[in-house]
N, C-alpha and C. Protein backbone atom coordinates (compact mmCIF):
# COMPACT_ATOMS: atom_id res chain seq x y z
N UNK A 1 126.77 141.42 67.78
CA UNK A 1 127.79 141.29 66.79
C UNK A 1 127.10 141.11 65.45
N UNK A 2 127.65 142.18 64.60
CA UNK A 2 127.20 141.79 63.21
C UNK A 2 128.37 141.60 62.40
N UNK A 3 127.75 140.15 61.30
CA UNK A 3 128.62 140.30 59.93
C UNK A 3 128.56 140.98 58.73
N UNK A 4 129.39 141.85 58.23
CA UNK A 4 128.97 142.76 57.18
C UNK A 4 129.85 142.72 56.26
N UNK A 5 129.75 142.83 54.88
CA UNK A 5 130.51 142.76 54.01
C UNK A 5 131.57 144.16 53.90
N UNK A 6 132.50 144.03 53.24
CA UNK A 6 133.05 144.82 53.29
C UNK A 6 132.50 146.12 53.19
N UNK A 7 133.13 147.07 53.78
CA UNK A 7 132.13 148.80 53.78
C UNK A 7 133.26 149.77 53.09
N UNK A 8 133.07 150.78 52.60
CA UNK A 8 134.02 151.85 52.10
C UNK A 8 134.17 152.64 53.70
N UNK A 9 135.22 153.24 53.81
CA UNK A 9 135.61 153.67 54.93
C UNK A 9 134.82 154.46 55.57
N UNK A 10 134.16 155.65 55.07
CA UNK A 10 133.60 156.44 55.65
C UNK A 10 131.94 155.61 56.23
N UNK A 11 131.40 154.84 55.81
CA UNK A 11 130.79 153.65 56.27
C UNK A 11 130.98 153.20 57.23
N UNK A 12 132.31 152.63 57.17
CA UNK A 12 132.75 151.79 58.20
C UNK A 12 133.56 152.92 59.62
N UNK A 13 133.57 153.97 59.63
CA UNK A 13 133.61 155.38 60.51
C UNK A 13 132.70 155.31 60.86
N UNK A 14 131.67 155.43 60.16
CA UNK A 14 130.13 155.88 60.96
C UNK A 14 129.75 154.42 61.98
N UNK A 15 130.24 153.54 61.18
CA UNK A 15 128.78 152.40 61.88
C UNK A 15 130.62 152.24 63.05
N UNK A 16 131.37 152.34 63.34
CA UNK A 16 132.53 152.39 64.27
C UNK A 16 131.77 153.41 65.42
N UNK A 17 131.36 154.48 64.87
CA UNK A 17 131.30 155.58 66.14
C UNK A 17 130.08 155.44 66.53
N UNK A 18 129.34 154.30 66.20
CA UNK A 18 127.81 154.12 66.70
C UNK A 18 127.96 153.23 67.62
N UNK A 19 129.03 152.05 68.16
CA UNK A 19 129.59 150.81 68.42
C UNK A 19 129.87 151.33 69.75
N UNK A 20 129.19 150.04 70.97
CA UNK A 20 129.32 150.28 71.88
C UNK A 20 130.43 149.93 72.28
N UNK A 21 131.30 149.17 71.86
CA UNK A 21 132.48 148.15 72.30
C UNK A 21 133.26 147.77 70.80
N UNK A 22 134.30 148.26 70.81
CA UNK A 22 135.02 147.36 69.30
C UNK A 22 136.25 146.67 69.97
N UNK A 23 136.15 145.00 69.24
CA UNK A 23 136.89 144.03 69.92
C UNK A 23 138.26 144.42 68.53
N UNK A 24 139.27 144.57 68.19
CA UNK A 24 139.91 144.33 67.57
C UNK A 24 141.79 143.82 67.79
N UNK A 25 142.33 143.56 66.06
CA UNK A 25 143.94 143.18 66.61
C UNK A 25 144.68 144.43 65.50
N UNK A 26 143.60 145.22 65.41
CA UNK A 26 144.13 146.25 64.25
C UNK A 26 144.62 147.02 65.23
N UNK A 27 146.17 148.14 64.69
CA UNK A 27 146.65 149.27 65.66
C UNK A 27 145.25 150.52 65.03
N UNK A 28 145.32 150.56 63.63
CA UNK A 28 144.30 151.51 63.25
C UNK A 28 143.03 151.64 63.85
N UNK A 29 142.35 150.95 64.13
CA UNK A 29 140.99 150.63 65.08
C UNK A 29 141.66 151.37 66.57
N UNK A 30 142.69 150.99 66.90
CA UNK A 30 142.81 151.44 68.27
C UNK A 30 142.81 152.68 68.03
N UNK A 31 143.25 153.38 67.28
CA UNK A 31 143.54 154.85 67.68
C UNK A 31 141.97 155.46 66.96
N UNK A 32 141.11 154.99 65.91
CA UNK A 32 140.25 155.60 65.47
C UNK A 32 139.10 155.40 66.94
N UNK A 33 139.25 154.81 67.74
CA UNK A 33 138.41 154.17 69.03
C UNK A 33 138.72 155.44 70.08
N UNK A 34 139.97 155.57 70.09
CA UNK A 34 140.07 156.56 70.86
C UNK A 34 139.67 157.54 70.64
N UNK A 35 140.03 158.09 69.47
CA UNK A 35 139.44 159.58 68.74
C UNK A 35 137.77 159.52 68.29
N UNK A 36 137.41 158.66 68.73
CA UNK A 36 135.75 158.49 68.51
C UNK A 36 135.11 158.57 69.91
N UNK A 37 136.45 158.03 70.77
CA UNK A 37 135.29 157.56 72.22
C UNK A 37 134.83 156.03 72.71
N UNK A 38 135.19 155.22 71.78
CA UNK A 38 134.72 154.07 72.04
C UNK A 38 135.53 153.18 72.60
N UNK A 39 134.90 152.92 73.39
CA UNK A 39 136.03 151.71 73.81
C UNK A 39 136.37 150.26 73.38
N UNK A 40 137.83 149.98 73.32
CA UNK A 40 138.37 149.11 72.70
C UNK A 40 138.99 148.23 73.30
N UNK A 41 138.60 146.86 72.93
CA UNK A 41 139.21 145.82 73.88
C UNK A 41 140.27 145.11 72.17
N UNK A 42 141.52 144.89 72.72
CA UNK A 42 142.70 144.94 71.15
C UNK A 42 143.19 143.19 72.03
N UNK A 43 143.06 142.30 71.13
CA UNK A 43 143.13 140.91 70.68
C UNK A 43 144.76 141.06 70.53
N UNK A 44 145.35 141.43 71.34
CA UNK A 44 146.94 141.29 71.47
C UNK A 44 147.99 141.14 72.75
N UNK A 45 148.98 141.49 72.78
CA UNK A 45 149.79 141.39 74.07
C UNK A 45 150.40 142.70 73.99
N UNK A 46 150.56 143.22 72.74
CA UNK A 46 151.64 144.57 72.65
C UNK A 46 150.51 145.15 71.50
N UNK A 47 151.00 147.11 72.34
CA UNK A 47 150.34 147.49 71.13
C UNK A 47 151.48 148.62 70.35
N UNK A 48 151.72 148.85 69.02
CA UNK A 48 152.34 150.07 68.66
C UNK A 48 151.75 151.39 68.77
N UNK A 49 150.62 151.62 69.43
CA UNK A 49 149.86 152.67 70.11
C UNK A 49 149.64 152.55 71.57
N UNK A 50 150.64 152.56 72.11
CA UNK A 50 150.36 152.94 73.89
C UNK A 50 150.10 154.21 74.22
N UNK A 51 149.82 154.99 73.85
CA UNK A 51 148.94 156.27 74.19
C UNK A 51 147.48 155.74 74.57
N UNK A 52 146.70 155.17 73.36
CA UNK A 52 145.64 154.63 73.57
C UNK A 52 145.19 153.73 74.81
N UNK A 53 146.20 153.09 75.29
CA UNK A 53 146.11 152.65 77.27
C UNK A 53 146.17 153.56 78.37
N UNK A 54 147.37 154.77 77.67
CA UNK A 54 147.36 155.88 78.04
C UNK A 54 145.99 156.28 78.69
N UNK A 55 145.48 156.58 77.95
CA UNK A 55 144.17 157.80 77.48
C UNK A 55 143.02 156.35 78.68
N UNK A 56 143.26 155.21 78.09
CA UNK A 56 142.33 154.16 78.74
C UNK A 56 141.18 154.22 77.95
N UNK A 57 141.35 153.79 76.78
CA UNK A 57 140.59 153.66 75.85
C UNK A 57 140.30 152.16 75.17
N UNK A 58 141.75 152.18 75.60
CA UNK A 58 141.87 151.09 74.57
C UNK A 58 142.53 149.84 76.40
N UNK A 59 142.28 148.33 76.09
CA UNK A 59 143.40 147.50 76.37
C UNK A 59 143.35 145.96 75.87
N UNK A 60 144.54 146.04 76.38
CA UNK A 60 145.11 144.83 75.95
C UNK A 60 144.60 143.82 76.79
N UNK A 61 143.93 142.64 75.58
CA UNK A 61 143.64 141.76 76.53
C UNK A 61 144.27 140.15 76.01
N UNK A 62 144.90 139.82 75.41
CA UNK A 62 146.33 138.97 75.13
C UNK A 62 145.78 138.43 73.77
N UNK A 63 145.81 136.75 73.91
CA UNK A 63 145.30 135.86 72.74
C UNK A 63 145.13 134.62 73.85
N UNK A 64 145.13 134.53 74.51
CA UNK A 64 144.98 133.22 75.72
C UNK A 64 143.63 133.11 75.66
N UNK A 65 142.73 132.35 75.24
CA UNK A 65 141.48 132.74 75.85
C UNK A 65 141.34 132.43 77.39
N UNK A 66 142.19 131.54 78.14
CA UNK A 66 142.72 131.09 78.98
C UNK A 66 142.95 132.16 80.21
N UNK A 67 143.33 133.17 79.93
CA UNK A 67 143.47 134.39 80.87
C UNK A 67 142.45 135.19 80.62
N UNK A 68 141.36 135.20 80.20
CA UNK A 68 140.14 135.83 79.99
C UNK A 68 138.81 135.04 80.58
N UNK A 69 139.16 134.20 80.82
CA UNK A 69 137.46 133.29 80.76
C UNK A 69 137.13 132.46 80.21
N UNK A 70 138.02 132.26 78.91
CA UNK A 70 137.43 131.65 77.65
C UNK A 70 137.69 130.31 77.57
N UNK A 71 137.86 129.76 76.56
CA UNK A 71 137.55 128.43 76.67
C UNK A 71 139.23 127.71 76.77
């Protein structure tokens, strides 16, 4: 995991499609994940892109850390 300051988009495209795993709660990330290939684990319960579970690209893994492992 890196912290990076903000990037201009096409930046932040590239260093996205280099990414082995993107954790996000953005719908935009989900669908640019899919159309890149990468797989996406989305910090929610619902997404407004269910194609992207569709496809199995993307899933949902809630906000509980509690139902994950976490603390």
């Amino acid at each position: 995991m890196r912290l990076l300051p903000a990037l201009d988009y096409p930046e932040f495209i590239a260093l996205e499609a280099e990414a082995r795993l993107v954790v996000t709660d953005s719908g935009g990330l989900q669908e640019e994940t899919s159309v890149l290939g990468v797989p996406c684990l989305t910090y929610r319960t619902t997404t407004e892109r269910p194609i992207t579970i569709e496809l199995g690209t993307n899933r949902l893994v809630g906000v509980d850390p509690k139902s994950y492992g976490g603390a």
